[in-house]
N, C-alpha and C. Protein backbone atom coordinates (compact mmCIF):
# COMPACT_ATOMS: atom_id res chain seq x y z
N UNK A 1 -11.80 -7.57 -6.63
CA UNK A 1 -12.54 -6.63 -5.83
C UNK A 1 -11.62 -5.47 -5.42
N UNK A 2 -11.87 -3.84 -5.55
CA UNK A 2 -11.18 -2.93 -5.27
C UNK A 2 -10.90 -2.98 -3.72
N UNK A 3 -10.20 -2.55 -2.97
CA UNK A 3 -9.94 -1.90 -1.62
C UNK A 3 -9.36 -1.06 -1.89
N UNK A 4 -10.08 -0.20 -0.45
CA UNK A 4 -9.71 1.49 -0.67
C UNK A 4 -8.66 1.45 0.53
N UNK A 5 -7.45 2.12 0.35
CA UNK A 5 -6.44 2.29 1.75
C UNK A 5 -5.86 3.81 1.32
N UNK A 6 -5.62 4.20 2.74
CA UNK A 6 -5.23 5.60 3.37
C UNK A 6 -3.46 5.23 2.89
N UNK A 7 -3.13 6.06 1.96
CA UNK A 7 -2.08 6.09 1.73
C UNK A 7 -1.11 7.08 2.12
N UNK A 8 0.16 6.82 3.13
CA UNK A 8 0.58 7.58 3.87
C UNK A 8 1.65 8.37 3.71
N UNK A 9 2.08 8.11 2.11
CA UNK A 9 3.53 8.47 2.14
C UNK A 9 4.14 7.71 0.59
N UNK A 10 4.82 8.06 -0.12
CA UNK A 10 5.77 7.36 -0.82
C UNK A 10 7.29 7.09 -0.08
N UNK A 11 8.19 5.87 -0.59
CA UNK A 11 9.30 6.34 0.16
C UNK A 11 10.68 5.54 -1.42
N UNK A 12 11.42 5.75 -1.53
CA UNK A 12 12.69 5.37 -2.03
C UNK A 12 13.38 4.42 -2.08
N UNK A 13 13.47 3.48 -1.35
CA UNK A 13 14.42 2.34 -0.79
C UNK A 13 15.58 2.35 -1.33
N UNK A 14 15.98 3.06 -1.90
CA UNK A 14 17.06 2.88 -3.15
C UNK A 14 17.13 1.13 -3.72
N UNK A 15 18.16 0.54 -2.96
CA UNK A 15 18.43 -0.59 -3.81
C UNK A 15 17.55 -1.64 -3.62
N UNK A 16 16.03 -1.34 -2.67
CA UNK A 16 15.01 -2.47 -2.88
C UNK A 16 13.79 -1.89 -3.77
N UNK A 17 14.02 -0.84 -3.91
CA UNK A 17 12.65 -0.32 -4.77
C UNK A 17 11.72 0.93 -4.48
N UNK A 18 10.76 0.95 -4.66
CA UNK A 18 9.66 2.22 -4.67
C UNK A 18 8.14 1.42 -3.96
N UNK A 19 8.19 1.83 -2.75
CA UNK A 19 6.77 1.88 -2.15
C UNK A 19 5.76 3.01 -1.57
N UNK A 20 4.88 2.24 -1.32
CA UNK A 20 3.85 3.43 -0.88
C UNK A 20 3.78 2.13 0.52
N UNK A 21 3.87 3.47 1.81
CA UNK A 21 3.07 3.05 3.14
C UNK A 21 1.81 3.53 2.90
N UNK A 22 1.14 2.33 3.62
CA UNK A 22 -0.83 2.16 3.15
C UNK A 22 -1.13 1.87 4.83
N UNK A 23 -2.31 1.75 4.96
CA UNK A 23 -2.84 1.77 6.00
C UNK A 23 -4.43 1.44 5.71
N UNK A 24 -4.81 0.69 6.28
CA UNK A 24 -6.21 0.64 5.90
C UNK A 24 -7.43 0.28 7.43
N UNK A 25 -8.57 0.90 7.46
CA UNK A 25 -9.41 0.56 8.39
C UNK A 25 -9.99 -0.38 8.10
N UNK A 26 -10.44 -1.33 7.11
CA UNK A 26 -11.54 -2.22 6.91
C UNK A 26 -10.68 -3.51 6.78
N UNK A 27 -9.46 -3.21 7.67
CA UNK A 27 -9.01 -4.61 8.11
C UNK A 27 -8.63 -4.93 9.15
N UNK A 28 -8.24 -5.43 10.37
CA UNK A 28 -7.22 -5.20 11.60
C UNK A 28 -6.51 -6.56 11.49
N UNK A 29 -4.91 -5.56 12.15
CA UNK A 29 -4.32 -6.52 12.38
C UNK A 29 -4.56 -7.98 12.99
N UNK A 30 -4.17 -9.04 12.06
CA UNK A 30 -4.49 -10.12 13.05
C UNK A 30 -3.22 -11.16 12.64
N UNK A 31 -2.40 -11.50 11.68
CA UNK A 31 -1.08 -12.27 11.31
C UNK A 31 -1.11 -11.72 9.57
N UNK A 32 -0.08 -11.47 9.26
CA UNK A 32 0.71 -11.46 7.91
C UNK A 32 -0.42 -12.13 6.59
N UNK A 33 -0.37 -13.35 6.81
CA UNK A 33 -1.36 -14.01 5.69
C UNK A 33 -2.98 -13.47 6.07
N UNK A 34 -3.24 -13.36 6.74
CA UNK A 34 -4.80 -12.27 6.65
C UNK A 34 -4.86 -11.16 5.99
N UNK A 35 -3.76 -10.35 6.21
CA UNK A 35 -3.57 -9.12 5.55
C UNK A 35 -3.15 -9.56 3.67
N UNK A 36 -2.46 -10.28 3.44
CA UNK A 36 -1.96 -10.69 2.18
C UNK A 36 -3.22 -11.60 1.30
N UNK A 37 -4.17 -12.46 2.16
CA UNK A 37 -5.34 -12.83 1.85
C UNK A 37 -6.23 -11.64 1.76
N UNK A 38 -6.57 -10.75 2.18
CA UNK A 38 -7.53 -9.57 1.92
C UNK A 38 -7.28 -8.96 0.82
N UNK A 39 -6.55 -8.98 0.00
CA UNK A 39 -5.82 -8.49 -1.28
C UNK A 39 -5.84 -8.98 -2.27
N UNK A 40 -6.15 -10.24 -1.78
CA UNK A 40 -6.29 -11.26 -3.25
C UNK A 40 -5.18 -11.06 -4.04
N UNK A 41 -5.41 -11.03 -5.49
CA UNK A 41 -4.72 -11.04 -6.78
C UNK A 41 -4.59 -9.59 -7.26
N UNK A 42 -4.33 -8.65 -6.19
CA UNK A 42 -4.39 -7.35 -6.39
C UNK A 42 -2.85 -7.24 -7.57
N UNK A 43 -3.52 -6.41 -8.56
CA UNK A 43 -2.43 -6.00 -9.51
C UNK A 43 -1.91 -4.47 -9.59
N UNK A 44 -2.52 -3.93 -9.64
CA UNK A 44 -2.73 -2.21 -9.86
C UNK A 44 -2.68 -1.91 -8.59
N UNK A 45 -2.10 -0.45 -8.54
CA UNK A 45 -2.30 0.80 -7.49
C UNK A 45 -3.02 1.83 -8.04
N UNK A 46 -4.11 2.46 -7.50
CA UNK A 46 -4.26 3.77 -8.32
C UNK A 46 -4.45 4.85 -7.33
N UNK A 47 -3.77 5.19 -7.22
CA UNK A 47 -3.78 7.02 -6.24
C UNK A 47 -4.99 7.60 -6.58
N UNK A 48 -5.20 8.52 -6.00
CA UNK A 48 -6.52 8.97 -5.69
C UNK A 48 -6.59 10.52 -6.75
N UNK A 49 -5.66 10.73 -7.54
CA UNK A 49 -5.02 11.75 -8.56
C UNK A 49 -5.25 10.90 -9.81
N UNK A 50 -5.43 9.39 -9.98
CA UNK A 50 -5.42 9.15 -11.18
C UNK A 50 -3.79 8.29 -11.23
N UNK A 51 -3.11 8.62 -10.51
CA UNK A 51 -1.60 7.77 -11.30
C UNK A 51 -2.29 6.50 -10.67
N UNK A 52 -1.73 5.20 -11.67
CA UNK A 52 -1.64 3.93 -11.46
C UNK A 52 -0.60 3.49 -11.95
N UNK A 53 -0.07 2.32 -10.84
CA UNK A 53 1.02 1.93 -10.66
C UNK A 53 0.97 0.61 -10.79
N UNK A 54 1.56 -0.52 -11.23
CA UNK A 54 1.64 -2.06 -11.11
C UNK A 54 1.86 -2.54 -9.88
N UNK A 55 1.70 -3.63 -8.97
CA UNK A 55 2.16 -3.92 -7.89
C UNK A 55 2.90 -5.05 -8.30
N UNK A 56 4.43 -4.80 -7.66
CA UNK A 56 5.02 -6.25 -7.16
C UNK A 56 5.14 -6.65 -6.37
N UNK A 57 5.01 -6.02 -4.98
CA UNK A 57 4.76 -6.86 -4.27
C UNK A 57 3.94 -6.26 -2.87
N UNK A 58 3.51 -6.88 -1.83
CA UNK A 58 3.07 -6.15 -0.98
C UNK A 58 3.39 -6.73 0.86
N UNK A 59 3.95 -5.90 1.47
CA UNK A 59 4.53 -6.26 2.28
C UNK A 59 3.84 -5.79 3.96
N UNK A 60 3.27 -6.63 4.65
CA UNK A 60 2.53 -6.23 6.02
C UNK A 60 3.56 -5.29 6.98
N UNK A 61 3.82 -4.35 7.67
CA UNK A 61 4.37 -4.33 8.74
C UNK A 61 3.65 -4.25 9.93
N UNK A 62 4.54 -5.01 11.03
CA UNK A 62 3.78 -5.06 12.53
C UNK A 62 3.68 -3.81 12.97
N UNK A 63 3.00 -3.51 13.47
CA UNK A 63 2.72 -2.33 14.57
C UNK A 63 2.44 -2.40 16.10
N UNK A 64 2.75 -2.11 16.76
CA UNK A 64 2.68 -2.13 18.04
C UNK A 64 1.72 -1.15 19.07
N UNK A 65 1.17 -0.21 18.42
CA UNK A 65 0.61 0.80 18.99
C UNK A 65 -1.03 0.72 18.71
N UNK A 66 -1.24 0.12 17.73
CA UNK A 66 -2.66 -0.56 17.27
C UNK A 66 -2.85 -1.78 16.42
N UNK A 67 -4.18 -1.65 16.11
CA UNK A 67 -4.66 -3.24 15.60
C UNK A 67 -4.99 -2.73 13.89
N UNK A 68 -4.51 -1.27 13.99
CA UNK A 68 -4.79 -1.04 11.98
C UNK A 68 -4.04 -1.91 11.57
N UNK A 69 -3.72 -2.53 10.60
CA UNK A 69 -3.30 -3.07 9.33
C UNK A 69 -2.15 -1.71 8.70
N UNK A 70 -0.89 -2.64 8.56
CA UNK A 70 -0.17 -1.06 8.05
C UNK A 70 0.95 -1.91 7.27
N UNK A 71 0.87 -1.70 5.97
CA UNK A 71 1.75 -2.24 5.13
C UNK A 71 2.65 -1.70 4.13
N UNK A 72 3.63 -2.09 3.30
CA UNK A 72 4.35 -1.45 2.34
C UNK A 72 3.81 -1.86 0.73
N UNK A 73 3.40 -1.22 -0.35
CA UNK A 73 2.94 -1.67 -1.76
C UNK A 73 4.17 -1.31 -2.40
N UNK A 74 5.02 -2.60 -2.84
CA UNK A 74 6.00 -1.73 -4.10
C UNK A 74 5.17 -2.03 -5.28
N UNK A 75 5.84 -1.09 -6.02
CA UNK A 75 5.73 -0.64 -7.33
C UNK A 75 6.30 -0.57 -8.63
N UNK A 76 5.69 -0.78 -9.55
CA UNK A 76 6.70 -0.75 -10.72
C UNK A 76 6.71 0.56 -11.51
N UNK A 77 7.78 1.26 -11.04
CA UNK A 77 8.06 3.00 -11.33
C UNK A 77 9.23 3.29 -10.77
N UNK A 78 9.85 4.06 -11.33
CA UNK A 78 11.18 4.83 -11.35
C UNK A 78 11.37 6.12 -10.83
N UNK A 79 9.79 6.60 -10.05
CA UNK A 79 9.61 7.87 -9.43
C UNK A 79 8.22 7.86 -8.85
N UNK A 80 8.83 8.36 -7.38
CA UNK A 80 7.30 8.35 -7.07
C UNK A 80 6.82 9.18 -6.19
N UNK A 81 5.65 9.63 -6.94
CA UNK A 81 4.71 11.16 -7.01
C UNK A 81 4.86 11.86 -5.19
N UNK A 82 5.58 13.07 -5.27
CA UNK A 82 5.50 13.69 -4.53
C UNK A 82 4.55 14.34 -3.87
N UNK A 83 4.58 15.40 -2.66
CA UNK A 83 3.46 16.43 -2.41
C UNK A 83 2.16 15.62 -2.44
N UNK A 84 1.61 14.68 -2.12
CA UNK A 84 0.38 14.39 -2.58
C UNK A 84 -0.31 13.82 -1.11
N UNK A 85 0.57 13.44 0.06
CA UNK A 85 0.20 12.65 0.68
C UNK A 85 -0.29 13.43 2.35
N UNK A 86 -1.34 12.87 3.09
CA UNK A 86 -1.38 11.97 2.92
C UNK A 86 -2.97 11.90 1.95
N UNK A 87 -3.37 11.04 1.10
CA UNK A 87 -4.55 10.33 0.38
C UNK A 87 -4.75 9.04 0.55
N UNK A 88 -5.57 8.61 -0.75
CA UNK A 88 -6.70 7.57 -0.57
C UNK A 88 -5.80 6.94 -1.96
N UNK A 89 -6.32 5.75 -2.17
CA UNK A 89 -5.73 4.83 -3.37
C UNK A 89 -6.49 3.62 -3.54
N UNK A 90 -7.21 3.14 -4.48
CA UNK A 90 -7.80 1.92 -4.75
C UNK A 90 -6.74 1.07 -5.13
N UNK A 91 -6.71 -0.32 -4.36
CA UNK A 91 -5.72 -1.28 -5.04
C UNK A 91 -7.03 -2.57 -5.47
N UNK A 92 -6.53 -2.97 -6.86
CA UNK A 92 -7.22 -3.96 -7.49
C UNK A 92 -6.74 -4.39 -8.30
């Protein structure tokens, strides 16, 4: 099943990899495995431009200021798409 998330940013990590910060409304925070269960067997990223990306892995972060859902998607890519943000992205 697709989910749509507000994608906020690409970022670099250098020596852990390439993610996208996501954010999504049609979930709220409630513990780590809720958020990682809403995702299922998600494989793909696809930006809202058309690039799609593989997922390896996907990572919750806590937030403190609200109950959104706000996580990290790495990726399998060696560059990642500038100027674009912030958008929308189907992961499935």
């Amino acid at each position: 099943m697709d989910k749509k998330v507000d994608v906020m940013g690409g970022e670099d990590f250098k020596e852990t990899g390439m993610f996208f910060v996501c954010s999504s409304d049609e979930i709220q925070w409630k513990n780590r495995s809720d958020i990682i269960k809403w995702f299922g067997n998600a494989k793909k990223f696809k930006l809202e431009n058309e690039n799609e990306f593989e997922i390896t892995a996907i990572s919750p972060m806590m937030t403190q200021f609200t109950n959104k859902a706000v996580f990290l998607i790495r990726v399998e890519t060696d560059k990642i798409p500038t100027g674009i943000y912030p958008t929308t992205a189907v992961v499935h």
